[in-house]
Protein backbone atom coordinates (compact mmCIF):
# COMPACT_ATOMS: atom_id res chain seq x y z
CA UNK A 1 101.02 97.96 111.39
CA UNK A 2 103.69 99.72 109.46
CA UNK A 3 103.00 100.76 105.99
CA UNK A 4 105.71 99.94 104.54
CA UNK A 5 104.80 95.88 105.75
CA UNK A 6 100.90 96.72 104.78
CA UNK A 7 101.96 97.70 100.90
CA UNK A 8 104.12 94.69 101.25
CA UNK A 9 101.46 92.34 101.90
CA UNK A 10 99.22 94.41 98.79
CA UNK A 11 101.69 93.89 96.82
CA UNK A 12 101.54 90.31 97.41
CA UNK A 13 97.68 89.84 97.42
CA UNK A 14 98.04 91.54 94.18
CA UNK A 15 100.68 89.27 92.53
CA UNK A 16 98.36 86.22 93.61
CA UNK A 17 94.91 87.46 93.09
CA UNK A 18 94.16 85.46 89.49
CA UNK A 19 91.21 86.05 88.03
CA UNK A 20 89.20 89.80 87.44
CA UNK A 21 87.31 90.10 90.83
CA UNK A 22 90.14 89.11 93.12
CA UNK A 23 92.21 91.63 91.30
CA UNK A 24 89.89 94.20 91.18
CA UNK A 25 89.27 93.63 95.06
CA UNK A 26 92.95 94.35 95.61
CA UNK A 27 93.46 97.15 93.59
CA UNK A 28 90.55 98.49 95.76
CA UNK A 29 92.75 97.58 98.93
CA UNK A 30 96.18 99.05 97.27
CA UNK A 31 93.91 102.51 96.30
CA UNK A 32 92.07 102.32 99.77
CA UNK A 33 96.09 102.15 100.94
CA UNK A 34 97.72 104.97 99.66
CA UNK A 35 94.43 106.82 100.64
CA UNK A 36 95.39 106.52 104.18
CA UNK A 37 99.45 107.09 103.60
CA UNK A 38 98.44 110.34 101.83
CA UNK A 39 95.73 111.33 104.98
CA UNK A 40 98.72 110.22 107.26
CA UNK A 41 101.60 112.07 105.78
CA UNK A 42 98.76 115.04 104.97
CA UNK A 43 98.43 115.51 109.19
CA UNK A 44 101.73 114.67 109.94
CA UNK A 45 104.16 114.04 107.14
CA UNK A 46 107.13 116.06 106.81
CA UNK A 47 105.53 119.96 105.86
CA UNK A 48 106.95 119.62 102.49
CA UNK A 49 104.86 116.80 101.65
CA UNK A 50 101.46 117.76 103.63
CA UNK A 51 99.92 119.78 100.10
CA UNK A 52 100.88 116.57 97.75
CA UNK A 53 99.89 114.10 100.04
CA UNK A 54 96.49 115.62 100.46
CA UNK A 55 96.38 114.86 96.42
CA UNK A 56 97.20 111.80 96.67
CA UNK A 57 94.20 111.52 99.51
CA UNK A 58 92.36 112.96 96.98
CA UNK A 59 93.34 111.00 93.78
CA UNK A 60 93.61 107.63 95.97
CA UNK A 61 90.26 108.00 97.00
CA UNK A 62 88.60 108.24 93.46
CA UNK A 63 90.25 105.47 92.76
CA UNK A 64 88.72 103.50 95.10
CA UNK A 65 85.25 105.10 94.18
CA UNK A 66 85.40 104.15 90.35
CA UNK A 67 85.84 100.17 91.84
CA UNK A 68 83.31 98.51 93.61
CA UNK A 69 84.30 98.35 96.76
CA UNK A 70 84.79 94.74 98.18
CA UNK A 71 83.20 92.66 100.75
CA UNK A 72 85.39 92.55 103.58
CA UNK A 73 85.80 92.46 107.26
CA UNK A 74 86.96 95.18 108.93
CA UNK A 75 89.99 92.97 109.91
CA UNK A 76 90.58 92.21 106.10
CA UNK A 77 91.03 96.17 105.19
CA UNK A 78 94.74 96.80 104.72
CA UNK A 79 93.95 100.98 105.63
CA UNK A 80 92.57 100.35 108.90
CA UNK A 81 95.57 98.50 110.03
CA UNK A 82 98.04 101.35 109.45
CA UNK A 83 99.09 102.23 112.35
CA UNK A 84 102.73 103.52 111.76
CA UNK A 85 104.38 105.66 109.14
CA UNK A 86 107.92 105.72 110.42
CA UNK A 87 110.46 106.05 106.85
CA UNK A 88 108.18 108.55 104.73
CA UNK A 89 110.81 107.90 101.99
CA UNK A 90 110.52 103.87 101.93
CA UNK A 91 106.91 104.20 102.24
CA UNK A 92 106.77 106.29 99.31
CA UNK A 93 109.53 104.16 97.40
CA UNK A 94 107.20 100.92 98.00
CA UNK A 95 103.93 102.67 97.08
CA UNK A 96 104.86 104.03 93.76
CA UNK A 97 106.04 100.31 92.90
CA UNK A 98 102.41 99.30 93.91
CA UNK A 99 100.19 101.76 92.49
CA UNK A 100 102.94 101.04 89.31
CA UNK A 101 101.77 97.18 89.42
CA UNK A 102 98.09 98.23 90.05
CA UNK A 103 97.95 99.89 86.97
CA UNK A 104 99.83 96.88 85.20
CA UNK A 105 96.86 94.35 86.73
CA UNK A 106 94.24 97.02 85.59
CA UNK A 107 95.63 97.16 82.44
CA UNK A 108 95.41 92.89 82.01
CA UNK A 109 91.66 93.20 83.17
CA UNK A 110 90.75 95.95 80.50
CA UNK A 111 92.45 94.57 77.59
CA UNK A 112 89.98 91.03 78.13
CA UNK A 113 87.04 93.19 79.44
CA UNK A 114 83.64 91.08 78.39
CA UNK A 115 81.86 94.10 78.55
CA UNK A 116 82.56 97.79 78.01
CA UNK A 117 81.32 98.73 81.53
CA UNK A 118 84.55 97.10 82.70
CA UNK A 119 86.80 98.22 80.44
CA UNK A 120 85.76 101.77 81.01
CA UNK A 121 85.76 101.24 85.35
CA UNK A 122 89.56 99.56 84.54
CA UNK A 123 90.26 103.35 82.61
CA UNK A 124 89.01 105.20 85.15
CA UNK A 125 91.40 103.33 87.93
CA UNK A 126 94.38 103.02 85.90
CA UNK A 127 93.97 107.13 85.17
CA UNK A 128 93.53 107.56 89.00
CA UNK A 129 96.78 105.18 90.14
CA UNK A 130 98.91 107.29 87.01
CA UNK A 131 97.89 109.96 89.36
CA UNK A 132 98.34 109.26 92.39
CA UNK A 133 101.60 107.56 91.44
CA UNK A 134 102.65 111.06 89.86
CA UNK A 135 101.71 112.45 93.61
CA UNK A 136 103.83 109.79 95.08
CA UNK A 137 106.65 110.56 92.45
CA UNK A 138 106.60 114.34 93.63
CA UNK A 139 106.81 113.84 97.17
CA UNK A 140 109.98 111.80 96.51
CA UNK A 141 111.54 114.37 94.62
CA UNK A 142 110.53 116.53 97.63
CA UNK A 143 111.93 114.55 100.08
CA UNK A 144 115.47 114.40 97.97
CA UNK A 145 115.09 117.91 97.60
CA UNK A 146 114.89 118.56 101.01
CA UNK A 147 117.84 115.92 102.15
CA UNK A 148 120.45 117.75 100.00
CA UNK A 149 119.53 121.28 101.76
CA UNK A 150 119.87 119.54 105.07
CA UNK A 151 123.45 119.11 104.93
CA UNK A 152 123.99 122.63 103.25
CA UNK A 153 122.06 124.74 106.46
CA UNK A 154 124.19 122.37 108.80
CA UNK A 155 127.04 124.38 107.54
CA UNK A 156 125.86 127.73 107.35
């Protein structure tokens, strides 16, 4: 599936989660996400973006390992069903609004943290989407940077 229609849907499954564990499971999914974006565009994203995108491999994937991970089928995991990375830019556009809502949701779940356990897992994540959204951020700017020299080596 594409991953612009995969961070779609984890956007969604965020917005409708509720309570703590359902949104903790999908923050998992939306880290476990842009892991796989970042390992896709790392082999073969556009070379400007391979060094970033290994970060945000990197950054997406300690995200995930701060949360426990949840118990699903290997149908129900949103990075196994990437399949397609076509518009690097969308992708990018779309992911940077979900890792900014996954830190929003973490935020909610730390503030009414029962226990400091929690509230110390939820800092952990939120630190680790900040970064990887930063990543994300970068390769934009990158991929901007890139589209204005396009036109300007056309016309050598």
């Amino acid at each position: 599936m594409d991953a612009v229609r995969l961070i779609l849907a984890s956007r969604r499954a965020l917005a409708g989660s509720g309570e703590a564990p359902g949104i903790l499971a999908e923050v998992w999914q939306a880290q476990s996400l842009a892991q796989a974006i970042g390992s896709r565009l790392a082999v073969s994203g556009p070379p400007e973006l391979r060094g970033e995108a290994l970060g945000l491999t990197e950054l997406a994937g300690r995200g995930c390992g701060v949360l426990d991970a949840p118990d699903l089928d290997p149908d129900e995991l949103l990075a196994a069903q990437l399949t397609e990375l076509d518009d690097a830019h969308r992708a990018l556009l779309c992911l940077h609004a979900l890792l900014g809502e996954v830190g929003i949701a973490l935020l909610g779940i730390a503030s009414t943290a029962a226990d400091e356990a929690t509230y110390w897992q939820c800092m952990e994540a939120i630190d680790a989407a900040d970064e990887s959204r930063d990543r994300v951020r970068e390769m934009l700017r990158r991929l901007a940077a890139r589209d204005e020299a396009l036109p300007e080596a056309e016309l050598g």
